[in-house]
N, C-alpha and C. Protein backbone atom coordinates (compact mmCIF):
# COMPACT_ATOMS: atom_id res chain seq x y z
N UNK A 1 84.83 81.40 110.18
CA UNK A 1 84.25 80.87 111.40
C UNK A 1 83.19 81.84 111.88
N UNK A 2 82.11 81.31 112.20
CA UNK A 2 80.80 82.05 112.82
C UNK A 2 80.97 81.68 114.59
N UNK A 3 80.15 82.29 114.58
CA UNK A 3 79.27 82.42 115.82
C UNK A 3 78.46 81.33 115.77
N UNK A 4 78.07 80.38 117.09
CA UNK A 4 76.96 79.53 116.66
C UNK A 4 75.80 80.12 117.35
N UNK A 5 75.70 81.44 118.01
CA UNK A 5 74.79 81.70 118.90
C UNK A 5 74.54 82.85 117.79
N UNK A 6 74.74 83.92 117.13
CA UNK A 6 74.58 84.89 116.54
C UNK A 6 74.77 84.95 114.74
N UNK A 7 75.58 83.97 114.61
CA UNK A 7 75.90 83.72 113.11
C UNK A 7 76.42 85.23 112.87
N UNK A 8 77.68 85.99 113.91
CA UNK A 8 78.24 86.87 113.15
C UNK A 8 79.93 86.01 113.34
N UNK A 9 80.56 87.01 112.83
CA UNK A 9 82.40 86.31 112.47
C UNK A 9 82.49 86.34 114.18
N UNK A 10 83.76 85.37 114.82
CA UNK A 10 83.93 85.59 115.39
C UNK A 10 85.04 86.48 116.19
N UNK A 11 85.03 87.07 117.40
CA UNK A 11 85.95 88.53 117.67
C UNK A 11 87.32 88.52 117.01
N UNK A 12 88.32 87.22 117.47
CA UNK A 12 89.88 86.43 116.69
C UNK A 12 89.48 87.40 114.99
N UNK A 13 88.75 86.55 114.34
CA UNK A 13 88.42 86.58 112.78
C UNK A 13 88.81 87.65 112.46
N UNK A 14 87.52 88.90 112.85
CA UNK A 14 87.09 90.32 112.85
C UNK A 14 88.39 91.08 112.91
N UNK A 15 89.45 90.75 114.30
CA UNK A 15 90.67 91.58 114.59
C UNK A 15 91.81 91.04 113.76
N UNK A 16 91.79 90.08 112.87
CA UNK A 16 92.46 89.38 112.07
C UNK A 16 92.70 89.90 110.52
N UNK A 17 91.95 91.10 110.28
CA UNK A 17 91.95 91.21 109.03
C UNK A 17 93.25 92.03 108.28
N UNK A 18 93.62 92.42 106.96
CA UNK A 18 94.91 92.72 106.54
C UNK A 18 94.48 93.99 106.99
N UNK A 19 93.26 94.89 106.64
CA UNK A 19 92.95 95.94 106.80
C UNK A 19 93.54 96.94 108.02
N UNK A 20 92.63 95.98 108.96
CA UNK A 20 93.01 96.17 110.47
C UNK A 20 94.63 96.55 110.99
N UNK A 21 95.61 95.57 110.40
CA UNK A 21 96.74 94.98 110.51
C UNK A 21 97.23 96.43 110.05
N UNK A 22 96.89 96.86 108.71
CA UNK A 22 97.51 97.95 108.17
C UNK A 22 97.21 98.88 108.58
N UNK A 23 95.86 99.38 109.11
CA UNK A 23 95.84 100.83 110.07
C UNK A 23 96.76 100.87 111.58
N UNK A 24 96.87 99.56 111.97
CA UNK A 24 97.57 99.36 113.48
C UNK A 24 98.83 99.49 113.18
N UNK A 25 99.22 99.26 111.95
CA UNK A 25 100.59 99.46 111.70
C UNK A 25 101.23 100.80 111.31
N UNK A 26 100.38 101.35 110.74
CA UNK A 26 100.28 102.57 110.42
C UNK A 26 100.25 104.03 111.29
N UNK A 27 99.02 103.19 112.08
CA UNK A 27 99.15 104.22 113.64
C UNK A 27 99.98 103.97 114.07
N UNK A 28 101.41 103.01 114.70
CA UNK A 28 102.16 102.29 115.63
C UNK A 28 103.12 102.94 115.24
N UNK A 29 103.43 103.31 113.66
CA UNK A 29 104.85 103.83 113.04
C UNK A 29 104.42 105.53 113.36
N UNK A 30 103.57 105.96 112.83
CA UNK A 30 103.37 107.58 113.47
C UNK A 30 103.36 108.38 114.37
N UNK A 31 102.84 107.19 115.47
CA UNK A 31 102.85 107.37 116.89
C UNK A 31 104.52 107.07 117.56
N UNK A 32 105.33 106.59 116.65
CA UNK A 32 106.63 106.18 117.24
C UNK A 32 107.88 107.55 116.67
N UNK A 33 106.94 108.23 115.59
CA UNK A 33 107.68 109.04 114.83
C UNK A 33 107.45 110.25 115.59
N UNK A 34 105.72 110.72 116.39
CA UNK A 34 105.71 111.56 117.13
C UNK A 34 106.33 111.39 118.01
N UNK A 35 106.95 110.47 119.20
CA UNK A 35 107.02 110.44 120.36
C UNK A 35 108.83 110.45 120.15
N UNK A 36 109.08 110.14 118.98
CA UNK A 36 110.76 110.76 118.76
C UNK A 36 110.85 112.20 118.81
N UNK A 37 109.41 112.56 117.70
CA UNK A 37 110.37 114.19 117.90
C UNK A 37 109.78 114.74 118.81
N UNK A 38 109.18 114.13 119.93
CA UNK A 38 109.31 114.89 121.39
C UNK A 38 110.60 114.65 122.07
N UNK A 39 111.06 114.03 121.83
CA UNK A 39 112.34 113.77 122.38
C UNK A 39 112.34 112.44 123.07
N UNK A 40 111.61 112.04 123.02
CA UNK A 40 111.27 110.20 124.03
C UNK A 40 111.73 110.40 125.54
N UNK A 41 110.72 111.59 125.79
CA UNK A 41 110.84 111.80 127.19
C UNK A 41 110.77 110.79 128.04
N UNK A 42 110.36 109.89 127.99
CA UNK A 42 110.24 108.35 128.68
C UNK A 42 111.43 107.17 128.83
N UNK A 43 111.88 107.63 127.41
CA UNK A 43 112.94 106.57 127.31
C UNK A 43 112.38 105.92 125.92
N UNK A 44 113.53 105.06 125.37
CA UNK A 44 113.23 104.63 124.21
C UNK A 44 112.83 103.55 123.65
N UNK A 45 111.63 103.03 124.95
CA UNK A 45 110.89 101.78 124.54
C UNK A 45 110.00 101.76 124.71
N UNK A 46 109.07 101.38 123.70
CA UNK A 46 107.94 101.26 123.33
C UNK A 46 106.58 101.13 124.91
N UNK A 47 106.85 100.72 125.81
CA UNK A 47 106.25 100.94 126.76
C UNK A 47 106.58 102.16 127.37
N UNK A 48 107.94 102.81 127.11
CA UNK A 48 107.59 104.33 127.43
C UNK A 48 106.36 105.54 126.51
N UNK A 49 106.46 104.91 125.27
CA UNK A 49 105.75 105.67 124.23
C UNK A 49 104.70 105.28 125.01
N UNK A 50 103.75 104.37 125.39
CA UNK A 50 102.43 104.20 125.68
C UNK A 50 102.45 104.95 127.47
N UNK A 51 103.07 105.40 128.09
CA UNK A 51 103.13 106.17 129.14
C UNK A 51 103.17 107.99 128.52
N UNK A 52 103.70 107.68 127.69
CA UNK A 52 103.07 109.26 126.73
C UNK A 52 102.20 109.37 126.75
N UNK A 53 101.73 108.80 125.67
CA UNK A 53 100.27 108.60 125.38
C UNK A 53 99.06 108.95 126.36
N UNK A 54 99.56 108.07 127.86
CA UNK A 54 98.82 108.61 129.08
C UNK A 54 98.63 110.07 129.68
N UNK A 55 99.88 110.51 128.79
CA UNK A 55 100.22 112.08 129.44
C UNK A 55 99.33 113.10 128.11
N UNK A 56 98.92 112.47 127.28
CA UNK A 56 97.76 112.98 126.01
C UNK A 56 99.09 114.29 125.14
N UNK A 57 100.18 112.98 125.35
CA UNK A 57 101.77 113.61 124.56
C UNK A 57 101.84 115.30 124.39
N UNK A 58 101.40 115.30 126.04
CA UNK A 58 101.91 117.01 126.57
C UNK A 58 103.47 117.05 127.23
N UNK A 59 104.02 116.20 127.51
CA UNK A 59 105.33 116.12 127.93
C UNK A 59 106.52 116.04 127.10
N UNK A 60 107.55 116.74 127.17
CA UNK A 60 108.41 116.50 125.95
C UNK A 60 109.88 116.08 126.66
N UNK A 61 111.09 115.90 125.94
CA UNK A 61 112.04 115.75 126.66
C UNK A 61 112.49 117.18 127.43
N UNK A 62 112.98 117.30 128.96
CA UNK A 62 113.37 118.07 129.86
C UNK A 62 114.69 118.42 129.89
């Protein structure tokens, strides 16, 4: 699927690819492996990991 105004892929397409899929997956498992061995100062769900993240994963468990 194009664009009918630009004739490039459209944004869906572009973020659709296996490639993509496999670096996001890739980052998602590393980033879940760091934020264990901090201790999951947050708690142990995945919206705590992204409140890490906010803290630029300087916080560890207390």
């Amino acid at each position: 699927m194009t664009n009918e105004n630009h004739g490039q892929p459209s944004s869906t397409q572009r973020g659709n690819t296996p490639h993509l899929r496999r670096f996001l997956s890739t980052f998602f498992r590393t980033a879940l492996d760091e934020y264990r061995e901090a201790g999951c100062p947050f708690g142990k769900h995945v919206d705590a990991m992204l409140i890490w993240f906010e803290y630029n994963q300087k916080t560890t468990d207390n």
